[in-house]
PDB file of N, CA and C in Angstrom:
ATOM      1  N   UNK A   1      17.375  27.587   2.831  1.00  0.00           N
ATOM      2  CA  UNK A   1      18.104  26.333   2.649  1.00  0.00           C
ATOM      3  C   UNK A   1      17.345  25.187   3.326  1.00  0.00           C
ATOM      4  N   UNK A   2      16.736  25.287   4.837  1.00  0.00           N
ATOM      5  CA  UNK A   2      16.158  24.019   5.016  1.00  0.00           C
ATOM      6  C   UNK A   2      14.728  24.082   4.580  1.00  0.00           C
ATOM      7  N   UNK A   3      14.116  25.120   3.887  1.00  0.00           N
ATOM      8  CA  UNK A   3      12.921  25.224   2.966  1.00  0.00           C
ATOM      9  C   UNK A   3      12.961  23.555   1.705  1.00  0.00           C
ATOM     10  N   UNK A   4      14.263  23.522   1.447  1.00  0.00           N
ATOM     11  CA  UNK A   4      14.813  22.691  -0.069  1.00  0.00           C
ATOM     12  C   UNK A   4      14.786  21.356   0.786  1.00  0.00           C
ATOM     13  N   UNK A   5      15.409  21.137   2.091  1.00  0.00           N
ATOM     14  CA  UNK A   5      15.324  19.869   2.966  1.00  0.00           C
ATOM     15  C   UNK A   5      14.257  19.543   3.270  1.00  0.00           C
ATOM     16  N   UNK A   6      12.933  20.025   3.451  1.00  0.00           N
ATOM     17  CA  UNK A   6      12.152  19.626   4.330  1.00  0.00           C
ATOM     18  C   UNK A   6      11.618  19.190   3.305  1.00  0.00           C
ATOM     19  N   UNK A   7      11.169  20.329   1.612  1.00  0.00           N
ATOM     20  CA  UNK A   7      10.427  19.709   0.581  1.00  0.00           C
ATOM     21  C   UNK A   7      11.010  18.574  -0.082  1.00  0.00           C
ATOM     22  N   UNK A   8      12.173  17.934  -0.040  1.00  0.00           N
ATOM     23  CA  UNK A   8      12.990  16.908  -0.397  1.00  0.00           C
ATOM     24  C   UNK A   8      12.200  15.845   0.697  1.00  0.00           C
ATOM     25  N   UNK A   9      12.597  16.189   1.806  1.00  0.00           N
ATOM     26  CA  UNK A   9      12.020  14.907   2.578  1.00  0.00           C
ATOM     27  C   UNK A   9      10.647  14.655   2.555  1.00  0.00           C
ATOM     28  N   UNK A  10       9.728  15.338   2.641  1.00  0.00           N
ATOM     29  CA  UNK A  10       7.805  15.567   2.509  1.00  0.00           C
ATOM     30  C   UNK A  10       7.891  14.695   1.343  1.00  0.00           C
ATOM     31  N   UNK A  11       8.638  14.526   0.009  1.00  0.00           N
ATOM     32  CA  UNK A  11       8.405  14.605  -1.149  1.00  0.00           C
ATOM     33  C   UNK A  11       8.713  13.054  -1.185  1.00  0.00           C
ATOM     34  N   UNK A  12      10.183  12.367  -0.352  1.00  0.00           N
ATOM     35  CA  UNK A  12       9.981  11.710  -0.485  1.00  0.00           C
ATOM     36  C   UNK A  12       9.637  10.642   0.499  1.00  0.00           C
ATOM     37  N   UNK A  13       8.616  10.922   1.622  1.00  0.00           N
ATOM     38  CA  UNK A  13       8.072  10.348   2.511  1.00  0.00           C
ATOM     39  C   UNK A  13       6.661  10.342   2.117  1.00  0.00           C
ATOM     40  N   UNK A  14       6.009  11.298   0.943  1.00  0.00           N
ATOM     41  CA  UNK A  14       4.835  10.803   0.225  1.00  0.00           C
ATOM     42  C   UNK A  14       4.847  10.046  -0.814  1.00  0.00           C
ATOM     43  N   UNK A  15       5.899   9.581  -1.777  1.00  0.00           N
ATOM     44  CA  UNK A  15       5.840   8.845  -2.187  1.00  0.00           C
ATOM     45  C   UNK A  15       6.356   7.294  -1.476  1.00  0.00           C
ATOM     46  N   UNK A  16       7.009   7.366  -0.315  1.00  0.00           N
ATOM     47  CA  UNK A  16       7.025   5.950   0.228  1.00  0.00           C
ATOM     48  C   UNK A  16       5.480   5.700   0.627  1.00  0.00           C
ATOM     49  N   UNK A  17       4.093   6.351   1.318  1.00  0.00           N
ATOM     50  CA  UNK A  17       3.709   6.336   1.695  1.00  0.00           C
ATOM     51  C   UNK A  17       2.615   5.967   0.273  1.00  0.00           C
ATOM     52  N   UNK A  18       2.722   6.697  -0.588  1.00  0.00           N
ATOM     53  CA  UNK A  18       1.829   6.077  -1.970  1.00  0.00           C
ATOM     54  C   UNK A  18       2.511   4.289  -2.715  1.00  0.00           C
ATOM     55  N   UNK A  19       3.863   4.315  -2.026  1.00  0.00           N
ATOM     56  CA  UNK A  19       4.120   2.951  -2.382  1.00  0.00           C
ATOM     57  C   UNK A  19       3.522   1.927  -1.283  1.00  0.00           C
ATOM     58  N   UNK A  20       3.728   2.188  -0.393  1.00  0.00           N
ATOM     59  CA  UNK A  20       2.997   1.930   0.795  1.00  0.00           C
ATOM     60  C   UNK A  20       1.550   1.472   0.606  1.00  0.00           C
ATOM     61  N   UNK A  21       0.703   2.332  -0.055  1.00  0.00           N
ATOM     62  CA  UNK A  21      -0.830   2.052  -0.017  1.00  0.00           C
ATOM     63  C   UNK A  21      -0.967   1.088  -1.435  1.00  0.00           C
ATOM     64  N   UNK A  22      -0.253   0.809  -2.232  1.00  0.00           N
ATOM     65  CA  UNK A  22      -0.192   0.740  -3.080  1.00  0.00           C
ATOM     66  C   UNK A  22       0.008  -0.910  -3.132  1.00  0.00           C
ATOM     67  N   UNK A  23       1.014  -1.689  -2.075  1.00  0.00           N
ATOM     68  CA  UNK A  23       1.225  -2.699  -1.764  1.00  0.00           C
ATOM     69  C   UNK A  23       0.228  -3.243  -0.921  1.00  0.00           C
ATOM     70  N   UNK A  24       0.038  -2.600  -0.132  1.00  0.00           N
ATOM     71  CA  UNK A  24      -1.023  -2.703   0.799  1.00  0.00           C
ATOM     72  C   UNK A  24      -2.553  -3.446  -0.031  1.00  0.00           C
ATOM     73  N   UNK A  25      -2.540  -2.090  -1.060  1.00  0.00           N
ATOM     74  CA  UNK A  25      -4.058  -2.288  -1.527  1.00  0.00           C
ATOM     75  C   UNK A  25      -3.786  -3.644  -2.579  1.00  0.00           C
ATOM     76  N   UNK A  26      -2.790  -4.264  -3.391  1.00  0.00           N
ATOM     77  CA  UNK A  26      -2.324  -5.504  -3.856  1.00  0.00           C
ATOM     78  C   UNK A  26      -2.543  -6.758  -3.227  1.00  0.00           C
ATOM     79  N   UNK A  27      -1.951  -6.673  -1.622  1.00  0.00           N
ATOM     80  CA  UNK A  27      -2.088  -7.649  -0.474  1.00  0.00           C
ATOM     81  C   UNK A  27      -3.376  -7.837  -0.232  1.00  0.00           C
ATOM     82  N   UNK A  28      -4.190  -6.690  -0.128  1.00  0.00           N
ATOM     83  CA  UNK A  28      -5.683  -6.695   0.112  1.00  0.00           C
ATOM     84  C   UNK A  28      -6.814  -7.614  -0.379  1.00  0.00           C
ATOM     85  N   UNK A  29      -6.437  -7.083  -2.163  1.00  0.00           N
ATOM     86  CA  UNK A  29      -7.001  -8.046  -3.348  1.00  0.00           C
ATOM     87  C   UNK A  29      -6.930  -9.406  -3.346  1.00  0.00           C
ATOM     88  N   UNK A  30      -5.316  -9.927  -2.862  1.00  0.00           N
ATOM     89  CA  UNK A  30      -4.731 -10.752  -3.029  1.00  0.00           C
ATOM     90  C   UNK A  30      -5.631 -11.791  -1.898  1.00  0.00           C
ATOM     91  N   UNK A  31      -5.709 -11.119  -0.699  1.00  0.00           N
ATOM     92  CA  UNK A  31      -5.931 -11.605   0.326  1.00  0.00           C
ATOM     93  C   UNK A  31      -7.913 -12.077   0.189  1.00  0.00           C
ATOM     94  N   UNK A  32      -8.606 -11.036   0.070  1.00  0.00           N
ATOM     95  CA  UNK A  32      -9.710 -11.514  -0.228  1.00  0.00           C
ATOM     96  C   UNK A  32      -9.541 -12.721  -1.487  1.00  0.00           C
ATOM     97  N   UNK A  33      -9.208 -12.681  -2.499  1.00  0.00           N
ATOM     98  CA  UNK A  33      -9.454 -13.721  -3.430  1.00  0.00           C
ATOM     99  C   UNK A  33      -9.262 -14.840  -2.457  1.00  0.00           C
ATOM    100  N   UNK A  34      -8.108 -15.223  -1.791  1.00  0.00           N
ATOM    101  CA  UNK A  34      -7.966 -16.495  -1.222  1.00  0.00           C
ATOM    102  C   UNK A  34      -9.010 -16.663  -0.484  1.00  0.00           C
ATOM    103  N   UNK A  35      -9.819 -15.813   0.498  1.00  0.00           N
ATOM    104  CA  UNK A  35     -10.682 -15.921   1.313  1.00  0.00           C
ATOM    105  C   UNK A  35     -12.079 -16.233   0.956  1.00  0.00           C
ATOM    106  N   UNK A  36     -12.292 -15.399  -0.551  1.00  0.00           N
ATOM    107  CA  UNK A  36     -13.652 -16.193  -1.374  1.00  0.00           C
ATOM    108  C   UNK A  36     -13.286 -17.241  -1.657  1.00  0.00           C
ATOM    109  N   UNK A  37     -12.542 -17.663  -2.452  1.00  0.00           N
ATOM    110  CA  UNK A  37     -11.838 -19.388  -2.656  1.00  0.00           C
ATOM    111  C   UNK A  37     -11.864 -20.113  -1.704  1.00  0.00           C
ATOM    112  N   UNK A  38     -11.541 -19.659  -0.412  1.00  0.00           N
ATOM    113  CA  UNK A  38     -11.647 -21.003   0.733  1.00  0.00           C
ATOM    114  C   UNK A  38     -12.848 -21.067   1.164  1.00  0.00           C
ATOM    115  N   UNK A  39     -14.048 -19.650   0.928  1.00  0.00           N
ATOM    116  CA  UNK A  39     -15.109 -19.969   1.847  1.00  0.00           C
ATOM    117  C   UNK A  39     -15.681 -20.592   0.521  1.00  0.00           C
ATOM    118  N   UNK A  40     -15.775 -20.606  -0.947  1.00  0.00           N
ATOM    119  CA  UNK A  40     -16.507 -21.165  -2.157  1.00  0.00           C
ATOM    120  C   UNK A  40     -15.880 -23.149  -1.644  1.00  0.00           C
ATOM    121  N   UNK A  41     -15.020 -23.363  -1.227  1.00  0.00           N
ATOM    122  CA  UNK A  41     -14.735 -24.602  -1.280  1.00  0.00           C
ATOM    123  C   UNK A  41     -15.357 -25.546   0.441  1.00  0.00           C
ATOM    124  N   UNK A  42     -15.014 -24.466   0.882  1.00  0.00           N
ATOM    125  CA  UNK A  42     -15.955 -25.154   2.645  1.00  0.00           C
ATOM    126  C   UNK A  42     -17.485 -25.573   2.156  1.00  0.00           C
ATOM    127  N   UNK A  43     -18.404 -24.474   1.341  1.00  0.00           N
ATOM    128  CA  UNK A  43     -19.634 -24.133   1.257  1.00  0.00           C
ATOM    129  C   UNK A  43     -19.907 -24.837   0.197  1.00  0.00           C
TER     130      UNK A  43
END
């Protein structure tokens, strides 16, 4: 019985963790573009 709990929770603490990288890696993109854009406009 806590065999079914633990794979319930693993299961869904890897997918928070793939939503997680997932936003992350969005913010990332997001974040460099602005940063080539501000250094293309200083330069």
């Amino acid at each position: 019985m806590a065999s079914a709990d633990y794979f319930a929770r693993a299961r869904r603490e890897a997918a928070q963790r793939a939503l997680g990288g997932q936003l992350l890696r969005k913010f990332g993109e997001s974040l460099g573009r602005l940063l080539t854009r501000a250094r293309h406009r200083s330069g």
